[in-house]
N, C-alpha and C. Protein backbone atom coordinates (compact mmCIF):
# COMPACT_ATOMS: atom_id res chain seq x y z
N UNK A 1 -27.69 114.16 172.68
CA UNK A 1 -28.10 113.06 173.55
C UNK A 1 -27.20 111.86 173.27
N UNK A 2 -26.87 111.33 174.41
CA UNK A 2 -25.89 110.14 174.21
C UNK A 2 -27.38 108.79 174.41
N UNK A 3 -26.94 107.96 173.25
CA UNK A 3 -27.81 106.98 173.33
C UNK A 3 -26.70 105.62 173.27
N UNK A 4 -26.86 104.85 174.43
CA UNK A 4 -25.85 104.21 174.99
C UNK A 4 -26.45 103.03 173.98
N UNK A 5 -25.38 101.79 173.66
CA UNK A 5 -25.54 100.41 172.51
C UNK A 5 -26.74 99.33 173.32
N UNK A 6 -26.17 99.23 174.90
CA UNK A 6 -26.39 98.24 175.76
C UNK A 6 -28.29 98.71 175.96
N UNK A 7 -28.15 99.99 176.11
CA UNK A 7 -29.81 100.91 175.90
C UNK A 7 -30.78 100.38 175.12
N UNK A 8 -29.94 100.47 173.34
CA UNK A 8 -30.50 100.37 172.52
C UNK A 8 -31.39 98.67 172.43
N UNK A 9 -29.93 97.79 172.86
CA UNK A 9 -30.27 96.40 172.53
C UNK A 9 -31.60 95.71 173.76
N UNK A 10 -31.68 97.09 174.59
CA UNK A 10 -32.65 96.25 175.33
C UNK A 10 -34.11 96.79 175.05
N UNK A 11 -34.43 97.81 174.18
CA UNK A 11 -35.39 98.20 173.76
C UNK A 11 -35.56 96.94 172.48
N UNK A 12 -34.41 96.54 171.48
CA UNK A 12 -34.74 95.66 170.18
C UNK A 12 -35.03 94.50 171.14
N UNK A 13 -34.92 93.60 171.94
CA UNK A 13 -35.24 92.71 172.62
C UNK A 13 -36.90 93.02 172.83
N UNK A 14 -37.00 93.98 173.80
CA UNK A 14 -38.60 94.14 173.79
C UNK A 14 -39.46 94.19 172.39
N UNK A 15 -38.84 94.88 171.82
CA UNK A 15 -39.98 95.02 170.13
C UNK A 15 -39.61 93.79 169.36
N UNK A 16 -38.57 93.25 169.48
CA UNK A 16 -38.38 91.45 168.90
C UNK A 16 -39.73 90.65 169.33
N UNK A 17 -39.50 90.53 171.08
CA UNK A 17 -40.40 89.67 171.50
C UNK A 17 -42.04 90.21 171.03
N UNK A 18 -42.21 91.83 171.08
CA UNK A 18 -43.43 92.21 170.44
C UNK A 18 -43.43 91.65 169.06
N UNK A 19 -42.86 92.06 167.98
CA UNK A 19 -42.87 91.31 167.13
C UNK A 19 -43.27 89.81 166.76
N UNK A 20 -42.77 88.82 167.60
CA UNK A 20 -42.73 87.77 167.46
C UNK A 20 -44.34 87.83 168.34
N UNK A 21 -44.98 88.54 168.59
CA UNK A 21 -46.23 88.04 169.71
C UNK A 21 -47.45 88.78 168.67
N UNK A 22 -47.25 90.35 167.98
CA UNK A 22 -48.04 90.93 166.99
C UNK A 22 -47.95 90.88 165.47
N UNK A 23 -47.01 90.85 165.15
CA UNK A 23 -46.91 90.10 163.64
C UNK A 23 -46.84 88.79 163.35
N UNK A 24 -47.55 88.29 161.97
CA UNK A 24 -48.32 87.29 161.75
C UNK A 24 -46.74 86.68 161.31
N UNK A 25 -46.79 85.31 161.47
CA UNK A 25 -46.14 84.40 160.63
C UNK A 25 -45.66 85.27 159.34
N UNK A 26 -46.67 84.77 158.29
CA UNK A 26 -46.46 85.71 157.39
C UNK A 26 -45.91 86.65 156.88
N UNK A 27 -46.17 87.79 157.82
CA UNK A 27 -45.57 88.78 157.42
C UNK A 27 -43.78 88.52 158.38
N UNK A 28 -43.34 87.77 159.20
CA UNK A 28 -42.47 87.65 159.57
C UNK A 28 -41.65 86.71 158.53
N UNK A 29 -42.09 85.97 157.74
CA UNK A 29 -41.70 85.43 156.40
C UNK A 29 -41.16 86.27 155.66
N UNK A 30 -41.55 87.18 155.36
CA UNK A 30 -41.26 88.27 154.16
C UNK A 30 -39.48 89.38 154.55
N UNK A 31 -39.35 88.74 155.67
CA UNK A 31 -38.21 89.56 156.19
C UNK A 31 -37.05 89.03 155.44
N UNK A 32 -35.99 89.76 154.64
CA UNK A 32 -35.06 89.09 154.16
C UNK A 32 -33.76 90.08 154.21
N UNK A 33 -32.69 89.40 155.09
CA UNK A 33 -31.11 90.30 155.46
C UNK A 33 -30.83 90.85 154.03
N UNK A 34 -30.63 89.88 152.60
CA UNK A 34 -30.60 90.60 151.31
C UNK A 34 -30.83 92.34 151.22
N UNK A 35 -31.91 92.32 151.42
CA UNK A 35 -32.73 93.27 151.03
C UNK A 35 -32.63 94.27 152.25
N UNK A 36 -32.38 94.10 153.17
CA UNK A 36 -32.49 94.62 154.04
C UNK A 36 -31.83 96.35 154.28
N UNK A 37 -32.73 97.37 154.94
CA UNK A 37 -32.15 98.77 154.73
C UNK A 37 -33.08 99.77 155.94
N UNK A 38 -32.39 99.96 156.53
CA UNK A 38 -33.27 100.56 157.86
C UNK A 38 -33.50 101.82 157.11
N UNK A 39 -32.94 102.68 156.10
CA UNK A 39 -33.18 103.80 155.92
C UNK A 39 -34.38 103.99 154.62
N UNK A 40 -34.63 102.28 154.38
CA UNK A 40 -35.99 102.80 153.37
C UNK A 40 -37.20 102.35 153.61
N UNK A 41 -38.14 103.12 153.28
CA UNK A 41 -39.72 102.94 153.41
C UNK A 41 -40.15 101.46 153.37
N UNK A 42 -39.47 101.12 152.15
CA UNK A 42 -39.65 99.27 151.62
C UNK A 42 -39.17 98.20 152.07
N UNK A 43 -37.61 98.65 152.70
CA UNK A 43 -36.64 97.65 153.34
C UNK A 43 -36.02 97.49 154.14
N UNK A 44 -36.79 98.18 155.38
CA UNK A 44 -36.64 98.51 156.58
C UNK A 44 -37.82 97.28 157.07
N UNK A 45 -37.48 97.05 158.53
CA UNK A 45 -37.99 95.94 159.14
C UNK A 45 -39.52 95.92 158.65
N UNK A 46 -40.25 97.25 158.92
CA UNK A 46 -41.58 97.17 159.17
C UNK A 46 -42.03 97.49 157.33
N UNK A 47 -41.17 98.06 156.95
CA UNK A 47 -41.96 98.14 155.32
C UNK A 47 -41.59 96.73 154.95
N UNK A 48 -40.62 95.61 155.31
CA UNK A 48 -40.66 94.45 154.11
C UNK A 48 -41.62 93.79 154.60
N UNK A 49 -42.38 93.79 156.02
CA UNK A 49 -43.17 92.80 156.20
C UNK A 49 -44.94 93.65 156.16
N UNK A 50 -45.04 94.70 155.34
CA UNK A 50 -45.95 95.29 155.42
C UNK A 50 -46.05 95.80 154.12
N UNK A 51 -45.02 96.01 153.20
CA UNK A 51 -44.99 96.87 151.63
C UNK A 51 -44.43 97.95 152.05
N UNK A 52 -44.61 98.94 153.06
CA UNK A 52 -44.08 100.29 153.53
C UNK A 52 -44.18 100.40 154.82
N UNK A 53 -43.23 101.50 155.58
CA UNK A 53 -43.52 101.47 156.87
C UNK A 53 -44.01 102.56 157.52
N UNK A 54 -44.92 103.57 156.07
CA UNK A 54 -45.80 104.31 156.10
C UNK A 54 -47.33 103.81 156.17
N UNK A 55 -47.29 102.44 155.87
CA UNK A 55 -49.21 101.78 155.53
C UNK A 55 -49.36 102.03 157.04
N UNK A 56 -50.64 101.59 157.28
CA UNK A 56 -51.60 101.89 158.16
C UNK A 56 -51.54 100.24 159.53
N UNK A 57 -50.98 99.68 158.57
CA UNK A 57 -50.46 97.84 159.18
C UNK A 57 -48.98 98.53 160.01
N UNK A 58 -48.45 98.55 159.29
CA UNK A 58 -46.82 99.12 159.66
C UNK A 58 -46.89 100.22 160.57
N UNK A 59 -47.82 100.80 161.01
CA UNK A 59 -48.04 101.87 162.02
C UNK A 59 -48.71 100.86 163.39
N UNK A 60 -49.85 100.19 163.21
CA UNK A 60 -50.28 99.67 164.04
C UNK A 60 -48.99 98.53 165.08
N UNK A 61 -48.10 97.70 163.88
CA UNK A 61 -47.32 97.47 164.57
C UNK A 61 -46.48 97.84 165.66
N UNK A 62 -45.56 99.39 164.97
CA UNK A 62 -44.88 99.53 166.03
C UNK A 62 -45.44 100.21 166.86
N UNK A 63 -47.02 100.63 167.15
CA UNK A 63 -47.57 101.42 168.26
C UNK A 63 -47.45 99.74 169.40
N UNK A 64 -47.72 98.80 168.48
CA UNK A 64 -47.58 97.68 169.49
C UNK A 64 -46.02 96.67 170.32
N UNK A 65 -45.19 97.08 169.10
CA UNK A 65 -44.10 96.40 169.15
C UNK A 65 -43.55 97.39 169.54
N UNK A 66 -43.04 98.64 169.81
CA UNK A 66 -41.94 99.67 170.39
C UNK A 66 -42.21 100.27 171.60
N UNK A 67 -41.40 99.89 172.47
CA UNK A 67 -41.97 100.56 173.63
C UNK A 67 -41.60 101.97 173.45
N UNK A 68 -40.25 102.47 172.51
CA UNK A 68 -39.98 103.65 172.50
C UNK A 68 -39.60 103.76 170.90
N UNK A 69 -39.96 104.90 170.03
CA UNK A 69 -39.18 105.20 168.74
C UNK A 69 -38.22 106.01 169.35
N UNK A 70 -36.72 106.53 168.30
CA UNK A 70 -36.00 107.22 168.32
C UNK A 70 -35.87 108.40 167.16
N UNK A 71 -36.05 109.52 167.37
CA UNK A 71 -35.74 110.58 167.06
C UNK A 71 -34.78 110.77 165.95
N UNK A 72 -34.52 111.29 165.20
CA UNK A 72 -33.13 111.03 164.33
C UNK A 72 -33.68 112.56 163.58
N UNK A 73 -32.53 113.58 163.89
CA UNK A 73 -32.56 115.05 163.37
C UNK A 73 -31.62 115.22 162.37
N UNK A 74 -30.38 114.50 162.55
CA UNK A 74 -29.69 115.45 161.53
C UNK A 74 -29.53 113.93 160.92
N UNK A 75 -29.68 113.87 159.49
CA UNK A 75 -29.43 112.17 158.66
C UNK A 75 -28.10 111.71 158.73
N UNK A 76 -28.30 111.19 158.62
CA UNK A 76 -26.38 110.26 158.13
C UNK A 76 -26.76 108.49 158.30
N UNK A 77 -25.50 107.86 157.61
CA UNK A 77 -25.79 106.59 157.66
C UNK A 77 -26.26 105.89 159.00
N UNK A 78 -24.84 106.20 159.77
CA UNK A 78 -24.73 105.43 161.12
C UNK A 78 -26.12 106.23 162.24
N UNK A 79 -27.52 105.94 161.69
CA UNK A 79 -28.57 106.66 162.78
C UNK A 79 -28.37 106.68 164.26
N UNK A 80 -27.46 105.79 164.75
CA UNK A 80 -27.27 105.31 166.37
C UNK A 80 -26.84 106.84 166.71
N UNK A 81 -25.76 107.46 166.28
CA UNK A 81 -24.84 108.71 166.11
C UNK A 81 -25.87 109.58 165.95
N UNK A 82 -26.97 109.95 165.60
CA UNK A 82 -27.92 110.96 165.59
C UNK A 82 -29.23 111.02 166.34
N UNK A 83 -29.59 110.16 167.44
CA UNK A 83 -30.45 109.92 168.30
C UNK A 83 -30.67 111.10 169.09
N UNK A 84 -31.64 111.77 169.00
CA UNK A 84 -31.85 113.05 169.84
C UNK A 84 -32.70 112.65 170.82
N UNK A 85 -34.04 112.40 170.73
CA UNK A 85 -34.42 111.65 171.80
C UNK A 85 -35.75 110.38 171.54
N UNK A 86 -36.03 110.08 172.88
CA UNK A 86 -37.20 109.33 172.42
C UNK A 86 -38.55 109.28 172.92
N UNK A 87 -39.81 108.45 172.23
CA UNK A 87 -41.14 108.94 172.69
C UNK A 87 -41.91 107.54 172.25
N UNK A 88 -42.79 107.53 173.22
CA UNK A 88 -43.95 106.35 172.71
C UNK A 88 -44.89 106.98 171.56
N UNK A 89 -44.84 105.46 170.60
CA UNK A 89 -45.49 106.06 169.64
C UNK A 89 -47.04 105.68 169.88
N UNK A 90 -47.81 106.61 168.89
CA UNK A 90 -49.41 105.86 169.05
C UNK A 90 -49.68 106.27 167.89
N UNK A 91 -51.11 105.97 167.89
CA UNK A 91 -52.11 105.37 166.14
C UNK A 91 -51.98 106.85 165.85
N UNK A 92 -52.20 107.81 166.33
CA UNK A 92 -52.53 108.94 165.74
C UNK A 92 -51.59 109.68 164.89
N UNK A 93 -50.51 108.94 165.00
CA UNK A 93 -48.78 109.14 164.84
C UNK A 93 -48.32 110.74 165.60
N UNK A 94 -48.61 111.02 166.53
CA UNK A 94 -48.04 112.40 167.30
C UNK A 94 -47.09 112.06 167.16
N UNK A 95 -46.23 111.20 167.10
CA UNK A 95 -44.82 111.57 166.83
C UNK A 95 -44.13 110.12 166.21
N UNK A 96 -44.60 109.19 165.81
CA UNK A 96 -43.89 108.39 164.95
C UNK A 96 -43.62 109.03 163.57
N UNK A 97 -44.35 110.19 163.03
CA UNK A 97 -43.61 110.65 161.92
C UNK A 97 -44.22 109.86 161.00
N UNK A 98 -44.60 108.51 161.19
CA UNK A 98 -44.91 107.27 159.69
C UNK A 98 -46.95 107.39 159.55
N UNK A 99 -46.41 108.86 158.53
CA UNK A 99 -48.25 108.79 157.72
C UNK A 99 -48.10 108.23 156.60
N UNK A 100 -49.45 107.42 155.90
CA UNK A 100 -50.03 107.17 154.69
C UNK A 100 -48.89 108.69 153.73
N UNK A 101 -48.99 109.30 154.00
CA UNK A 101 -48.28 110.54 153.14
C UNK A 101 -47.08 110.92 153.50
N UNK A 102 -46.93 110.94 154.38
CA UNK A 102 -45.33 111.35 154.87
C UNK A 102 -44.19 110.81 154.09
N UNK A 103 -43.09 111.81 153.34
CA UNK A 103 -42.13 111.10 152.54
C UNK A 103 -40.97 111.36 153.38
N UNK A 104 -41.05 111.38 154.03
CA UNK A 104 -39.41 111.86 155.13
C UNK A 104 -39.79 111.59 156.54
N UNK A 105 -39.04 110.55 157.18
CA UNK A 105 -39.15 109.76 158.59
C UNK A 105 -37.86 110.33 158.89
N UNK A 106 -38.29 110.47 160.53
CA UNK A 106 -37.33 111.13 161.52
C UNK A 106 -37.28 110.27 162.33
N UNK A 107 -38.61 109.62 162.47
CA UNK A 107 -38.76 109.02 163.79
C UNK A 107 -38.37 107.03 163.70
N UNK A 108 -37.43 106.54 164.13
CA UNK A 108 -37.08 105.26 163.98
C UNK A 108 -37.41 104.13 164.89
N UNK A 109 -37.59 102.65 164.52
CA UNK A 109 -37.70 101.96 165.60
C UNK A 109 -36.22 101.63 166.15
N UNK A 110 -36.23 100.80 167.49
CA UNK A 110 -35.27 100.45 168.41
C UNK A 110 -34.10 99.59 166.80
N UNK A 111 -35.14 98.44 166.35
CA UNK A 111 -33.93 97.67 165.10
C UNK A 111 -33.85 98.32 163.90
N UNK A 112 -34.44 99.22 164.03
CA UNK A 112 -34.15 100.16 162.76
C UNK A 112 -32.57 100.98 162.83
N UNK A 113 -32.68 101.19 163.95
CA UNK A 113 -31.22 101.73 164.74
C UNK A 113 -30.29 101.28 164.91
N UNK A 114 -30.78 99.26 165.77
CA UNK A 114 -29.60 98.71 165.50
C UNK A 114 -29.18 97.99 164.35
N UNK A 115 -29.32 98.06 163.63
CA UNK A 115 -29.51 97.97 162.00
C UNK A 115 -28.53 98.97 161.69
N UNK A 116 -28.99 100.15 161.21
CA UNK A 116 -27.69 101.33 161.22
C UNK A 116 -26.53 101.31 161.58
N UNK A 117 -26.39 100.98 163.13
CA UNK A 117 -25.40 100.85 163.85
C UNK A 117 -24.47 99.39 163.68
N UNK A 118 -25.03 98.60 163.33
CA UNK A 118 -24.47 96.94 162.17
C UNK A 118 -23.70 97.13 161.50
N UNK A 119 -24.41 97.79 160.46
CA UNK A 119 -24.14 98.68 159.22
C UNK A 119 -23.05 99.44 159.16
N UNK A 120 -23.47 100.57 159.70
CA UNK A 120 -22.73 101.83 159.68
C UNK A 120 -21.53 102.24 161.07
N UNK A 121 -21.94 101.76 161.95
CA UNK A 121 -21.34 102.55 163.12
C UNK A 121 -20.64 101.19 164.12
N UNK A 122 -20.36 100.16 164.05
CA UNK A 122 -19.26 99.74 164.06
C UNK A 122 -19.60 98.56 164.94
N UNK A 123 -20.58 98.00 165.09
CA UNK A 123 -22.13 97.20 165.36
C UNK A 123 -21.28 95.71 164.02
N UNK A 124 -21.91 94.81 164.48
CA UNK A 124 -21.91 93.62 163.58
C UNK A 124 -22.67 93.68 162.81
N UNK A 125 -22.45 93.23 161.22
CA UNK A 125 -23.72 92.79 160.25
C UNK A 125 -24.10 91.33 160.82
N UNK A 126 -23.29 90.20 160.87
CA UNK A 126 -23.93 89.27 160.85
C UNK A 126 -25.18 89.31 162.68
N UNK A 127 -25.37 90.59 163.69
CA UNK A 127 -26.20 90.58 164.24
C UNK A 127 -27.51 90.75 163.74
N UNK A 128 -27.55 91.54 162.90
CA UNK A 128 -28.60 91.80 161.85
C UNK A 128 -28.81 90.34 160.99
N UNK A 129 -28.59 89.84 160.38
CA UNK A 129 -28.72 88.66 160.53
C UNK A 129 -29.39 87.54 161.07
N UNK A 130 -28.82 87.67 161.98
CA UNK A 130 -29.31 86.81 163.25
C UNK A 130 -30.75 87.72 163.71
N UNK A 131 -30.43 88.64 163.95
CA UNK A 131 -32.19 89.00 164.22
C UNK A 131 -33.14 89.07 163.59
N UNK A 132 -33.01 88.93 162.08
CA UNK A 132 -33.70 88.13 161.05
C UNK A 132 -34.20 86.83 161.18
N UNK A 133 -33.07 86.01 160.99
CA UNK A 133 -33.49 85.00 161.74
C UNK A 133 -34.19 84.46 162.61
N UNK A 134 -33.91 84.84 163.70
CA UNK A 134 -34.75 84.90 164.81
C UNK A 134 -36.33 85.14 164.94
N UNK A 135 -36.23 86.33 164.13
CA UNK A 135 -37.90 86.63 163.57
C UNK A 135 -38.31 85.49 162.62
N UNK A 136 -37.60 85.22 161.77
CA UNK A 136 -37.90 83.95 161.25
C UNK A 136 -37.92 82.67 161.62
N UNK A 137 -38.29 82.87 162.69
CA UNK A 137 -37.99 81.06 164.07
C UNK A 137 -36.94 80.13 163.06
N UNK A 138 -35.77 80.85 162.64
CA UNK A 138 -34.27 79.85 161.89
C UNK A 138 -33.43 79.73 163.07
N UNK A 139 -33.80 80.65 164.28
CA UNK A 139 -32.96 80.94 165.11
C UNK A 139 -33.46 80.92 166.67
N UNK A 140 -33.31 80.05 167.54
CA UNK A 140 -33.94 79.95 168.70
C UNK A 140 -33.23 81.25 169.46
N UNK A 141 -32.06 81.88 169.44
CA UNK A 141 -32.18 82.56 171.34
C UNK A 141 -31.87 84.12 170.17
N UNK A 142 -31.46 85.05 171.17
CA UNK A 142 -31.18 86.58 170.94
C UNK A 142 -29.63 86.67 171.68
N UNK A 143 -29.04 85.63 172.27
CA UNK A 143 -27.71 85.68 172.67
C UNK A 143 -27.02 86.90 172.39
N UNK A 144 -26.85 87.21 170.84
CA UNK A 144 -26.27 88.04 170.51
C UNK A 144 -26.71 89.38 170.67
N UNK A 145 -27.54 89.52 171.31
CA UNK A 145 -28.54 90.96 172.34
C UNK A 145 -27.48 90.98 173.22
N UNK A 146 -26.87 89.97 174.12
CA UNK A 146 -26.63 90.12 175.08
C UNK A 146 -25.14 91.29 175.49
């Protein structure tokens, strides 16, 4: 499956603005670029502002904040490059993959991806960054979505 950049950034726009409308202050505090790691439980968007992005908080989110998760079958850094397909997630997790028990996630959010793709696949870090920011009201627009 080809999962196009311009695709991706308009799904992180929607789960930003979810974000910014379902997560508390608070936990949008706790977000830090440092630390930051789409590929772990702890330091990935939804585990730093939750402890993991297996808890039962961190699930409710992105059933609210993602209009779509992405799929990811075969691992590697750059996740954008391994997008097989995608699905709405819900509480029951049919297919977000993120249980209380589950030690191996397949299933990713939209900035979990573009995160990867920052990172790894040839994407800006300092966008990642900035969409930190942003979650952290340091940063008024998403320009760099555009």
């Amino acid at each position: 499956m080809e999962f196009d950049i311009k695709d991706l950034k308009e799904l992180v726009k929607k789960e930003v603005a979810n974000l910014k409308k379902f997560a508390t202050v608070k936990e949008r505090r706790r977000l830090s670029f440092l630390n930051l790691g789409a590929e772990s439980t702890e330091r990935c968007i939804y585990g730093q502002m939750t402890g993991s992005c297996f808890s039962e908080r961190a699930n409710q989110l992105i059933v609210k904040c993602c209009e779509e998760v992405l799929e990811v079958t075969k691992y590697q850094w750059n996740l954008c490059d391994t997008v097989t397909k995608t699905c709405k997630p819900t509480l029951d997790n049919t297919c977000t993959g993120r249980t209380l028990l589950s030690g191996y996630n397949t299933w990713y959010s939209p900035i979990e991806i573009f995160i990867s793709y920052n990172e790894f696949g040839g994407g800006s870090p300092s966008d990642s960054l900035k969409l930190i920011e942003y979650l952290r009201n340091k940063r008024k627009t998403l320009d760099f979505l555009n």
